[in-house]
Structure formats: C-alpha cells, structure tokens
Protein backbone atom coordinates (compact mmCIF):
# COMPACT_ATOMS: atom_id res chain seq x y z
CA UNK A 1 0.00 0.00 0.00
CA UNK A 2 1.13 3.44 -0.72
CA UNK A 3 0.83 5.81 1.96
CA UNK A 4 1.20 9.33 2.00
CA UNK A 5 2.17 10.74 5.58
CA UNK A 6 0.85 14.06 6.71
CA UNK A 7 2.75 15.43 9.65
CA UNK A 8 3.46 18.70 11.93
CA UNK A 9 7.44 19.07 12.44
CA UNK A 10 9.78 22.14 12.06
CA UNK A 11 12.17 22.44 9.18
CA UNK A 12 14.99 21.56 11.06
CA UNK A 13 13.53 18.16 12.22
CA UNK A 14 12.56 17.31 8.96
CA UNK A 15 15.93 18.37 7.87
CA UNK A 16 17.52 16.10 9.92
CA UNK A 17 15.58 13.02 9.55
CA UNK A 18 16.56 13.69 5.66
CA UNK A 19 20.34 13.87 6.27
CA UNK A 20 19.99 11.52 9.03
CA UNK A 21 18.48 8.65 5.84
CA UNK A 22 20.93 9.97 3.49
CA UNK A 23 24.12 9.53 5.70
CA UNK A 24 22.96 5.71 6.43
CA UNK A 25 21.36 5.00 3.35
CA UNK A 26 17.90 4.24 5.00
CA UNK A 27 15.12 3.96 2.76
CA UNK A 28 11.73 5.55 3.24
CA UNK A 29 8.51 3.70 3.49
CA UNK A 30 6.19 5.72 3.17
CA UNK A 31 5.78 9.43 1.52
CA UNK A 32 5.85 12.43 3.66
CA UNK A 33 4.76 16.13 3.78
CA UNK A 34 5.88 18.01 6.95
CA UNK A 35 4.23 21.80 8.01
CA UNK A 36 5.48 23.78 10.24
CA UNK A 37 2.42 23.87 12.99
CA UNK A 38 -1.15 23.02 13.05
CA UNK A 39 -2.56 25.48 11.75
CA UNK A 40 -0.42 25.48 8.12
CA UNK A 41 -1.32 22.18 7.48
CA UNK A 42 -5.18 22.82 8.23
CA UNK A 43 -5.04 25.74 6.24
CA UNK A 44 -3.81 23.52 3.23
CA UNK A 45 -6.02 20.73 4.02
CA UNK A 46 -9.35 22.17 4.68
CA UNK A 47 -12.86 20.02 5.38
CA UNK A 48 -13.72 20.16 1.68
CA UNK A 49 -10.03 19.38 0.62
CA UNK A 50 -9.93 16.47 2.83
CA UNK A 51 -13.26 15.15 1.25
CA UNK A 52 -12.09 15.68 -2.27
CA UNK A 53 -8.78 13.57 -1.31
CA UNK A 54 -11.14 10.99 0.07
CA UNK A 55 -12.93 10.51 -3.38
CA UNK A 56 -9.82 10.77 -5.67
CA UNK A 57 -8.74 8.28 -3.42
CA UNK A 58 -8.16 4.99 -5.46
CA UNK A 59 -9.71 6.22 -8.25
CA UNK A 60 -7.23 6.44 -10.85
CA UNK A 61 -7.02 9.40 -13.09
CA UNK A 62 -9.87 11.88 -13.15
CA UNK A 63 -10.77 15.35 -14.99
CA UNK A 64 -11.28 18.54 -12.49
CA UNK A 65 -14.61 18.25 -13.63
CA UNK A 66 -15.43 14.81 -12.65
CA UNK A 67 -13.57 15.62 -9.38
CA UNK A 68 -16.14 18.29 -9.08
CA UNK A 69 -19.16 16.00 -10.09
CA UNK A 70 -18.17 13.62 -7.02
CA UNK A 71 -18.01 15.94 -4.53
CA UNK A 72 -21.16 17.74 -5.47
CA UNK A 73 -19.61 21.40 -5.97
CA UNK A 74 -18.78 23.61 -8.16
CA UNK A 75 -15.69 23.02 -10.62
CA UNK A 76 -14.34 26.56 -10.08
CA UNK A 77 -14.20 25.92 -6.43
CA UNK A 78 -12.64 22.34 -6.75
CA UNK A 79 -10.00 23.75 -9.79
CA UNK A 80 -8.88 26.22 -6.92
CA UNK A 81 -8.88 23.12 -4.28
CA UNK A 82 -7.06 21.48 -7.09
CA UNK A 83 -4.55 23.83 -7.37
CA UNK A 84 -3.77 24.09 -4.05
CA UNK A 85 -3.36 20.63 -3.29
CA UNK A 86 -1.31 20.39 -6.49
CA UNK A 87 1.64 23.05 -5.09
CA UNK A 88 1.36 21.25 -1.44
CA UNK A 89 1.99 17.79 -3.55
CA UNK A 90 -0.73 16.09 -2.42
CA UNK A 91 -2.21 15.60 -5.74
CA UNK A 92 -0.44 14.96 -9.66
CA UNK A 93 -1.19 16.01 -12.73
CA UNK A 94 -2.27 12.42 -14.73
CA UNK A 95 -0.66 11.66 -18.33
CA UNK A 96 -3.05 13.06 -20.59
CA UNK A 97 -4.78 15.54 -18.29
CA UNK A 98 -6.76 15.44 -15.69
CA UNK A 99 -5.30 14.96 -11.85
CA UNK A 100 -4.09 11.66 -9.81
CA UNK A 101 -4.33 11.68 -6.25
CA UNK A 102 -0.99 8.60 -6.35
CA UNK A 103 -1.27 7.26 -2.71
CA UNK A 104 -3.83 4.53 -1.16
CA UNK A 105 -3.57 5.83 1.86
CA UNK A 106 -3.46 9.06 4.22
CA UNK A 107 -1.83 9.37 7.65
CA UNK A 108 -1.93 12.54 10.11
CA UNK A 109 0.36 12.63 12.49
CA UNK A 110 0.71 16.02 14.95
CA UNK A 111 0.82 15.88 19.05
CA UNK A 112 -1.11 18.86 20.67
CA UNK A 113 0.38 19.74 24.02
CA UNK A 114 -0.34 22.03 26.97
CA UNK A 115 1.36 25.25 26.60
C-alpha cells in the first residue's frame, strides 16, 4: 500500500531526519509532507479538501470536472482546491490531463500539548 504521511514538524527536524536517511542510506517507506504547525497544514487541508482527497482516493485518473461532479460542488471551487493541493503535492497532474491523487492511503500525524 502506498501511503502518504501528513505530519506537523519544524524544518529543522525534517531536515535532519533527511540527512539523518541519506548519511545511512535508510530507505523511506512511506511518503511524507511536513508543516510547520497546526494550523499550516489545516489551512492547506481544509474540510472540503480532505473530502475531495477521500474521493480521488483509489480512483485512478480523473478530470477537475469529474472531481467536481463527485463531490457535489462547483468546478471553479474544486480547480482552486485542485490547485492548491497540487503546489502542497498532495495531488499529480495524470498523463493526458486530468489529476491523480498517487497514494492509497493518508496518515496525520501532529501531538497537541499544553502550553
């Protein structure tokens, strides 16, 4: 299964972990998008994000239209949902047009402490 993993870790973390696989030759299982805090990645991956990333999910290729026809919204609002899940990598642009979402699977992974 390919998994994408969505997590909340500072530059310099992620950083490390990268040189840290690099020096040892680790390999990575799964794929991974850091942010910063909280509130970046819920500000990239909004309610009606999320729900478009479930139903590309396994689908295969599929036209920002169609996208748009599964949800049940409007295609200007998903081509802008599109777009910005496109520059945070979440999504691909398919051979021959159209969008891929490429994983099978999602993971979140932030801690929320007291202050």
């Amino acid at each position: 299964m390919k998994t994408i993993i969505l997590d909340v870790r500072s530059p310099d973390a992620s950083m490390g972990d990268f040189l840290q696989g690099w020096k040892t030759g680790a390999r990575q299982t799964a794929a991974r998008i850091s942010f910063a805090t909280p509130e970046l990645l819920w500000q990239v991956l909004t309610a009606k994000r999320w729900e478009l990333l479930k139903v590309l999910c396994g689908a295969g290729p599929v036209s920002i239209r169609e996208a748009a026809r599964r949800v049940h919204r409007d295609i200007k609002a998903v081509h802008g949902d599109v777009t910005a899940l496109l520059n945070a990598g979440l999504l691909d642009r398919a051979e021959g047009g159209g969008i891929v979402f490429p994983y099978d699977a999602v993971k979140v992974e932030f801690l929320l402490q007291a202050a």
